[in-house]
Protein backbone atom coordinates (compact mmCIF):
# COMPACT_ATOMS: atom_id res chain seq x y z
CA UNK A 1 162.37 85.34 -56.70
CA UNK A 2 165.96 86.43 -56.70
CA UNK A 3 165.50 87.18 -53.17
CA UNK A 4 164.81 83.65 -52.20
CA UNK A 5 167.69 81.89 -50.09
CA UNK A 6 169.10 79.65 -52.25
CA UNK A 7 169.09 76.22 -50.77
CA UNK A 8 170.39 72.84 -51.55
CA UNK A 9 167.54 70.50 -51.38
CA UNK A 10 166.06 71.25 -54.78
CA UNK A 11 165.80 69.59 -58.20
CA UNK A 12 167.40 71.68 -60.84
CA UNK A 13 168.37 71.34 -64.17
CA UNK A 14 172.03 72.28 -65.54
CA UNK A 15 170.76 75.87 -66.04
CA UNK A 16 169.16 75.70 -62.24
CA UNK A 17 172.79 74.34 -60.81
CA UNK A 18 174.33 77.52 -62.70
CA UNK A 19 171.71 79.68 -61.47
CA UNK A 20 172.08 78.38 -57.73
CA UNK A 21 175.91 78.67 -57.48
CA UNK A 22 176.42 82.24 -58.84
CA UNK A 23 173.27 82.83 -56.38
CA UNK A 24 174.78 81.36 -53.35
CA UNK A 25 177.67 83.21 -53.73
CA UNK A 26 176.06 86.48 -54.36
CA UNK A 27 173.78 85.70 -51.00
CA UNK A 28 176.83 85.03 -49.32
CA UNK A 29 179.56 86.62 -50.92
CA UNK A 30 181.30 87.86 -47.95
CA UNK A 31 180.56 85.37 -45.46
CA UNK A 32 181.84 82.27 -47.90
CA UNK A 33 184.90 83.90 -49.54
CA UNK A 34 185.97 85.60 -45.89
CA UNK A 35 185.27 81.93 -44.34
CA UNK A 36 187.74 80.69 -46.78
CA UNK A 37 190.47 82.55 -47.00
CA UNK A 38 190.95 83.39 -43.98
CA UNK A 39 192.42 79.96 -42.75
CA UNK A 40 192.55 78.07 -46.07
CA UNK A 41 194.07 81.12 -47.35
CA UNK A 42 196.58 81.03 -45.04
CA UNK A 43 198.08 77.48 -46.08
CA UNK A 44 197.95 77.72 -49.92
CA UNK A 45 199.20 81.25 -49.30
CA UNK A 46 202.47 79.54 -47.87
CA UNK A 47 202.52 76.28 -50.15
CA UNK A 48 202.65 79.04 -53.44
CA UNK A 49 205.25 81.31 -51.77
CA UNK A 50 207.88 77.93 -51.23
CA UNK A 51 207.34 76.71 -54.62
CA UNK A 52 207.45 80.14 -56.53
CA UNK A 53 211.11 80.50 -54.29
CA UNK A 54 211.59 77.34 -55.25
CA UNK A 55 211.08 78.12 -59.09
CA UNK A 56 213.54 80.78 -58.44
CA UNK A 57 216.31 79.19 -57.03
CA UNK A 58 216.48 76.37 -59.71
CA UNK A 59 217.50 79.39 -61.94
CA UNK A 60 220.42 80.32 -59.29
CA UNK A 61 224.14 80.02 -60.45
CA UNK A 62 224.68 79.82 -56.90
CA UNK A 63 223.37 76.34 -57.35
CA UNK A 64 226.43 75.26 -58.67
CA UNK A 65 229.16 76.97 -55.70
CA UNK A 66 227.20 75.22 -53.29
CA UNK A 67 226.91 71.67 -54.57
CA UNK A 68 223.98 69.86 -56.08
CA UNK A 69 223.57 67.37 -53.32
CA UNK A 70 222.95 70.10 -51.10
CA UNK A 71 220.66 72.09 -53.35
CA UNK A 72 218.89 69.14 -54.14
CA UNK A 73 218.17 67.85 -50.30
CA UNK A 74 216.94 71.67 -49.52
CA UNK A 75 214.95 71.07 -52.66
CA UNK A 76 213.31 68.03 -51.29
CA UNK A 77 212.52 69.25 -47.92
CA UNK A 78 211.06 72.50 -49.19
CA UNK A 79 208.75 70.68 -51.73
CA UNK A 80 207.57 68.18 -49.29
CA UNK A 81 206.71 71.55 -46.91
CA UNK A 82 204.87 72.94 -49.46
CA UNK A 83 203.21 69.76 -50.71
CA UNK A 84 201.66 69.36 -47.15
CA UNK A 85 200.55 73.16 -46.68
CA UNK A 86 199.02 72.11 -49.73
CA UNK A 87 197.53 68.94 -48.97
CA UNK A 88 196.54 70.69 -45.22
CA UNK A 89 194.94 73.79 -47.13
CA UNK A 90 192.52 72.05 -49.29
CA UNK A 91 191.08 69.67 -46.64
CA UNK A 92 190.42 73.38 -44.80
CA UNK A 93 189.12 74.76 -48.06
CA UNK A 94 186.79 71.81 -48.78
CA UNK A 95 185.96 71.64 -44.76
CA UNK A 96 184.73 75.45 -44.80
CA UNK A 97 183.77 75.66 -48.51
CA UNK A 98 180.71 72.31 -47.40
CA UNK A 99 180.20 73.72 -43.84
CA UNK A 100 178.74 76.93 -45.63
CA UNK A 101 176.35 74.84 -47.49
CA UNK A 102 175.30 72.88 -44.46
CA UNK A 103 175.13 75.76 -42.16
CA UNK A 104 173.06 77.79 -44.86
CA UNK A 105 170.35 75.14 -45.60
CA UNK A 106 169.77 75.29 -41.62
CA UNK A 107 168.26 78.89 -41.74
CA UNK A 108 165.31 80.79 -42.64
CA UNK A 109 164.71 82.79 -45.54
CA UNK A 110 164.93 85.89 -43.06
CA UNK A 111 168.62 84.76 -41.96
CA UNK A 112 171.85 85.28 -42.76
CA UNK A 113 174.65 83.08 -42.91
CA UNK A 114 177.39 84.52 -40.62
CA UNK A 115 181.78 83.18 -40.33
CA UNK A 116 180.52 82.61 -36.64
CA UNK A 117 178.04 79.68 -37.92
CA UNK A 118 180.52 78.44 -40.37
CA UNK A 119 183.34 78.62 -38.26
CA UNK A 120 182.20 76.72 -35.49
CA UNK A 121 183.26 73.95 -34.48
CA UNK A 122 185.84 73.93 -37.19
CA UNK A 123 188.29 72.18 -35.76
CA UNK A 124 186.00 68.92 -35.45
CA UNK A 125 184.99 68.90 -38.79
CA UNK A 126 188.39 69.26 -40.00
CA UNK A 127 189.98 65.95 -37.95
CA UNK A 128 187.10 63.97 -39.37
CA UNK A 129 187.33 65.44 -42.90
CA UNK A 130 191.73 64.86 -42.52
CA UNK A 131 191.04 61.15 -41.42
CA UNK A 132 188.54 60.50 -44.23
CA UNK A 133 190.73 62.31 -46.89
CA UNK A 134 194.03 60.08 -45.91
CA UNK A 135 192.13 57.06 -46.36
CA UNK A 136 190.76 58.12 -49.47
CA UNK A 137 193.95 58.80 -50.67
CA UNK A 138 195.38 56.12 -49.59
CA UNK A 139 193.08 53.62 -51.29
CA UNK A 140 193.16 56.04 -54.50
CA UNK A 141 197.34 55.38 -55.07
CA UNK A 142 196.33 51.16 -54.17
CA UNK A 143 194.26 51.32 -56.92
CA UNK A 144 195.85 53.76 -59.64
CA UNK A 145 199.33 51.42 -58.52
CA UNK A 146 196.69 48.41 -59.30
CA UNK A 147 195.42 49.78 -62.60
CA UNK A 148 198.96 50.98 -64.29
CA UNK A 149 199.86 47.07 -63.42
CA UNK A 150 197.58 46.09 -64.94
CA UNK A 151 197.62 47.96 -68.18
CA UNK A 152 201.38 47.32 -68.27
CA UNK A 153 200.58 43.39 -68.25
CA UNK A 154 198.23 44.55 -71.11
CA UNK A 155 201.10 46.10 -72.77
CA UNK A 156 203.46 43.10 -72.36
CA UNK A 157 200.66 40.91 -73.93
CA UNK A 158 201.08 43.29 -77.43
CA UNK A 159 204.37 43.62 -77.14
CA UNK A 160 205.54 40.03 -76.63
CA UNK A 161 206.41 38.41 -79.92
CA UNK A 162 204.48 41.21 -81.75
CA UNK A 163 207.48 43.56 -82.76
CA UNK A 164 206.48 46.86 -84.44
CA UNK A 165 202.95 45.96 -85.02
CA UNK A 166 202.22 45.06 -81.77
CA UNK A 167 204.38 48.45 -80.46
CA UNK A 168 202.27 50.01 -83.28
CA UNK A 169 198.75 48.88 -82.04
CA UNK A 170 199.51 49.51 -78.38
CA UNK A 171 200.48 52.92 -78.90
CA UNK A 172 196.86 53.73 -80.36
CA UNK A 173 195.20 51.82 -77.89
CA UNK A 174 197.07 54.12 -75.27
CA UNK A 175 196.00 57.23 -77.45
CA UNK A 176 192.27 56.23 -77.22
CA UNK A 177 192.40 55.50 -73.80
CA UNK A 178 194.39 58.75 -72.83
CA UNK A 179 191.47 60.36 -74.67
CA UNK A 180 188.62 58.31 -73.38
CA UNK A 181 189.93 58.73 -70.35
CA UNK A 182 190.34 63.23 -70.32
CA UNK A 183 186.53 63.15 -72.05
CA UNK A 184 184.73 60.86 -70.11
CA UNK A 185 186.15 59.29 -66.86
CA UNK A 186 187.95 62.88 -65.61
CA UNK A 187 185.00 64.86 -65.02
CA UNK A 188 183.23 61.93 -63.17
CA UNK A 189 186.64 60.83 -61.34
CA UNK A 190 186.41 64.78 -59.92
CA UNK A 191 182.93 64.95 -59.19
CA UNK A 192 183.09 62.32 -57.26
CA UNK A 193 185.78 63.09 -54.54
CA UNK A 194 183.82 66.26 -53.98
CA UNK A 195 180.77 65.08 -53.23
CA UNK A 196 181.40 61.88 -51.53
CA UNK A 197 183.16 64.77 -49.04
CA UNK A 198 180.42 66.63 -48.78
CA UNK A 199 178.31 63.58 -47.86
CA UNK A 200 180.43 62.67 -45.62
CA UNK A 201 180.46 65.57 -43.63
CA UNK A 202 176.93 66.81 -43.48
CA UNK A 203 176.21 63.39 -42.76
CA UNK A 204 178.98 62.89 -40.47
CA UNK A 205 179.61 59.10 -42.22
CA UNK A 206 182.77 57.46 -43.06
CA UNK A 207 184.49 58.59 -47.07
CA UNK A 208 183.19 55.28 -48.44
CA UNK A 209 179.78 54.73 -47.10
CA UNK A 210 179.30 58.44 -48.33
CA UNK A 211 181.02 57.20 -52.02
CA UNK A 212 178.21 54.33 -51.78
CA UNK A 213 175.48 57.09 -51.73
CA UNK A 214 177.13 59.14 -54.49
CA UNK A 215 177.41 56.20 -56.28
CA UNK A 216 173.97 55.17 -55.62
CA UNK A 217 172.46 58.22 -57.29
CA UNK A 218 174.99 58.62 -59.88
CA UNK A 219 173.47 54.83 -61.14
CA UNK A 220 171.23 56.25 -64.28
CA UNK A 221 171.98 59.60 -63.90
CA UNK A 222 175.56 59.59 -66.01
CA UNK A 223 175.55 61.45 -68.41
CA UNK A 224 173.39 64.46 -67.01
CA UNK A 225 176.21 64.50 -64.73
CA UNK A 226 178.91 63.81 -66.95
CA UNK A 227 177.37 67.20 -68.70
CA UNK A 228 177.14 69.16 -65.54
CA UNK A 229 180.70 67.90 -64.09
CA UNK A 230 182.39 68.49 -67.74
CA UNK A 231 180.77 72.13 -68.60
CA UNK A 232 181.61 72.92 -64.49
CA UNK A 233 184.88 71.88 -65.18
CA UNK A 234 185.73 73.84 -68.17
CA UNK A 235 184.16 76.79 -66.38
CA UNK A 236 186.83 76.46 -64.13
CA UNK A 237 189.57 76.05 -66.23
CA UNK A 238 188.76 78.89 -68.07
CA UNK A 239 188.62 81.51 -65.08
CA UNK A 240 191.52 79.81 -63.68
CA UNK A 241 193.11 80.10 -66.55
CA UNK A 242 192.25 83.56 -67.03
CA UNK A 243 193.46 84.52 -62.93
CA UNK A 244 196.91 82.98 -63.79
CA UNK A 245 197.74 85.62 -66.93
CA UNK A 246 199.58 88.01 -64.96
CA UNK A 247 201.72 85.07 -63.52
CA UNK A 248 202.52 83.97 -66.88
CA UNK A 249 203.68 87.54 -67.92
CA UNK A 250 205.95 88.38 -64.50
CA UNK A 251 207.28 84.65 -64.95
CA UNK A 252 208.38 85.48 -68.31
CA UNK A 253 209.99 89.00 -67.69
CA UNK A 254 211.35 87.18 -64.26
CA UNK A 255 213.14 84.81 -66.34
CA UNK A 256 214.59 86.88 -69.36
CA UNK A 257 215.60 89.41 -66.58
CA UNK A 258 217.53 86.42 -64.78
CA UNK A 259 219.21 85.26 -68.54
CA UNK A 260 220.16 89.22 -69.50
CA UNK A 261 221.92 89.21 -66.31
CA UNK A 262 223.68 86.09 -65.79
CA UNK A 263 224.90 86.78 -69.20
CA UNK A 264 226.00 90.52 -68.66
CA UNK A 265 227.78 89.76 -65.23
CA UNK A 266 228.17 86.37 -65.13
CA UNK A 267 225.62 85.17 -62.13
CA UNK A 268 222.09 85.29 -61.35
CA UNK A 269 220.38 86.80 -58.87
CA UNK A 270 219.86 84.13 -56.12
CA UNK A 271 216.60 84.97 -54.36
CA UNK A 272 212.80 85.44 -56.62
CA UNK A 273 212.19 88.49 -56.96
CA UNK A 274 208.94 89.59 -54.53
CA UNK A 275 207.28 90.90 -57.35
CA UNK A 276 206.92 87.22 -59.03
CA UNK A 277 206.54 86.15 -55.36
CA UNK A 278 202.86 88.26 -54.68
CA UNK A 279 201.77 87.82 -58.10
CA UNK A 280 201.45 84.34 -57.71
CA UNK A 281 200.48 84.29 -54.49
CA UNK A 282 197.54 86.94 -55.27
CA UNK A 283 196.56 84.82 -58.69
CA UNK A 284 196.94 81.41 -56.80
CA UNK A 285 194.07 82.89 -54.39
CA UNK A 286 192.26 83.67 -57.34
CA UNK A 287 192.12 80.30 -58.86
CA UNK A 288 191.16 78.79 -55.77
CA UNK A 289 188.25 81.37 -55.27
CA UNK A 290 187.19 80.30 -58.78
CA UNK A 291 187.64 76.78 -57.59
CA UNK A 292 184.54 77.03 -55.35
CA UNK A 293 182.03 77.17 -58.44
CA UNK A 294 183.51 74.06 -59.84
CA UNK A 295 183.03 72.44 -56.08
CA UNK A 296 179.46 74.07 -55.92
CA UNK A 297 178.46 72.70 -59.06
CA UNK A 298 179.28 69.41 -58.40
CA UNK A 299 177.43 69.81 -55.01
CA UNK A 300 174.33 71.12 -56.61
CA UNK A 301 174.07 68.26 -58.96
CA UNK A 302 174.48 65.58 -56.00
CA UNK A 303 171.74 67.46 -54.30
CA UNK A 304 169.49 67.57 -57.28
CA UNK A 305 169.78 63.35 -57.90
CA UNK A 306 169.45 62.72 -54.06
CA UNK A 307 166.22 65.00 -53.76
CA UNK A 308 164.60 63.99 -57.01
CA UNK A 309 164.85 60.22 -55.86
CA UNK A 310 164.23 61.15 -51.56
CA UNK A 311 162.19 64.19 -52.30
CA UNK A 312 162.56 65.35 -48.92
CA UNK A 313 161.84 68.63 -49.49
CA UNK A 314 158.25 67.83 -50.87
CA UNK A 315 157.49 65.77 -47.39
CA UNK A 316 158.73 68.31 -45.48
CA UNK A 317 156.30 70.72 -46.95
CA UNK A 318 153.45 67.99 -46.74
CA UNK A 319 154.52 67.86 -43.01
CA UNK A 320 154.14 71.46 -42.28
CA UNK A 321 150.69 71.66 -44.18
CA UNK A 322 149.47 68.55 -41.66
């Protein structure tokens, strides 16, 4: 049984989704972390690497002899570098990370999923997948700029003529939202990005015809995947926070290292230190490998919704008995 291919067109429960993203990874271990590093890699390798020398040269007394307006314009430029190796190397990470999903669930059970299969074609799966993101993004700031408007006309309403009470009363409603909002809307506000991506590439639709499907099986299914989504997401924040330990502890030696010697001779040393440097480019790697059980997960539960209310598995079968 733990032979069996593990494929996506099933009906599990939450201990089935567990048991069929540790197993897809252990089927494919080489194949889907290889796939993934090797040009996702590449990108968040080089976002981490300008921020961490970022980090470092914020500490820099140099930052004073050579002006703050230039620091700060070299600051700027550098960020927005890394924020788009960034942005570039998770549309390739979510791009390779659902191709090895749809490429496996095309095989046999005597077949192996190969970096050939999952890497072909690449390059036309990523243009769609970077179109669809950048409108989904785009919408997404619309509607959070829409929704902090709103809530701010909210906040005028207590505020005006209210004095402390109102301030008073407006602060706990913004408590029990902010809480509300990190218990119950976050795990479902990440599941559903993911999916509606996945969708929308195996199915080669546009972002929000493939959010209409989510959203169609998501409609009395909640809070089974409100449970899968939130325990997925802890999982993840857990082992992430676990890979980033030895980032922590070099940051922190880094830094008192930095304060011992500006203070002994006067100036810091300008450039980060490599050491701080591979750490966090080696943990950063880490987190994102980690990443792809919170992405399975989430996969894995779509999949279960959409074949307990197609079941095309069970025609298929029928079909092939005929």
């Amino acid at each position: 049984m733990n032979n069996q291919k593990i494929y996506y067109r099933k009906v599990r429960d939450l201990g089935g989704v567990f048991g069929a993203t540790f197993g897809f990874i252990k089927q494919n271990f080489k194949t889907f972390f290889g796939s993934l590093l090797l040009i996702a890699g590449t990108f968040l390798v080089a976002s981490v690497t300008i921020s961490t020398s970022l980090f470092g040269a914020m500490f820099s007394a140099n930052l004073f002899k050579k002006g703050l307006s230039s620091f700060t314009g070299n600051l700027i430029l550098n960020y927005a570098l890394a924020m788009f190796l960034l942005f570039v190397g998770i549309v390739i990470y979510s791009t390779i990370l659902n191709k090895n999903l749809i490429e496996n669930e095309k095989l046999q059970q005597n077949e192996t999923l190969t970096m050939k299969l999952v890497l072909a074609n690449f390059f036309n799966d990523f243009w769609r997948m970077l179109g669809n993101v950048l409108l989904f993004v785009v919408i997404s700031i619309i509607a959070i700029i829409a929704v902090a408007l709103i809530f701010t006309g909210i906040g005028s309403l207590f505020s005006f003529g209210g004095g402390t009470s109102g301030a008073i009363i407006l602060a706990i409603l913004l408590v029990l939202l902010a809480f509300a909002l990190m218990v119950i809307f976050v795990p479902i506000l990440s599941y559903i990005p993911i999916v509606s991506l996945f969708v929308c590439q195996r199915n080669r639709i546009p972002i929000f015809a493939a959010m209409r499907k989510v959203f169609y099986y998501l409609k009395g299914n909640f809070w089974s995947t409100w449970l899968v989504s939130f325990i997925a997401l802890l999982s993840y924040s857990i082992m992430g926070f676990v890979a980033q330990i030895p980032v922590f502890i070099v940051t922190i030696i880094t830094t008192f290292s930095r304060v011992k010697s500006t203070v002994g001779y006067g100036v810091a040393e300008e450039s980060t230190p490599i050491l701080l440097i591979v750490v966090t480019a080696v943990c950063s790697l880490l987190s994102y490998t980690v990443m792809s059980v919170y992405f399975l997960m989430s996969i894995y539960q779509y999949t279960t919704l959409e074949e307990k209310k197609e079941g095309t598995s069970i025609i298929e079968k029928i079909n092939q008995i005929q």
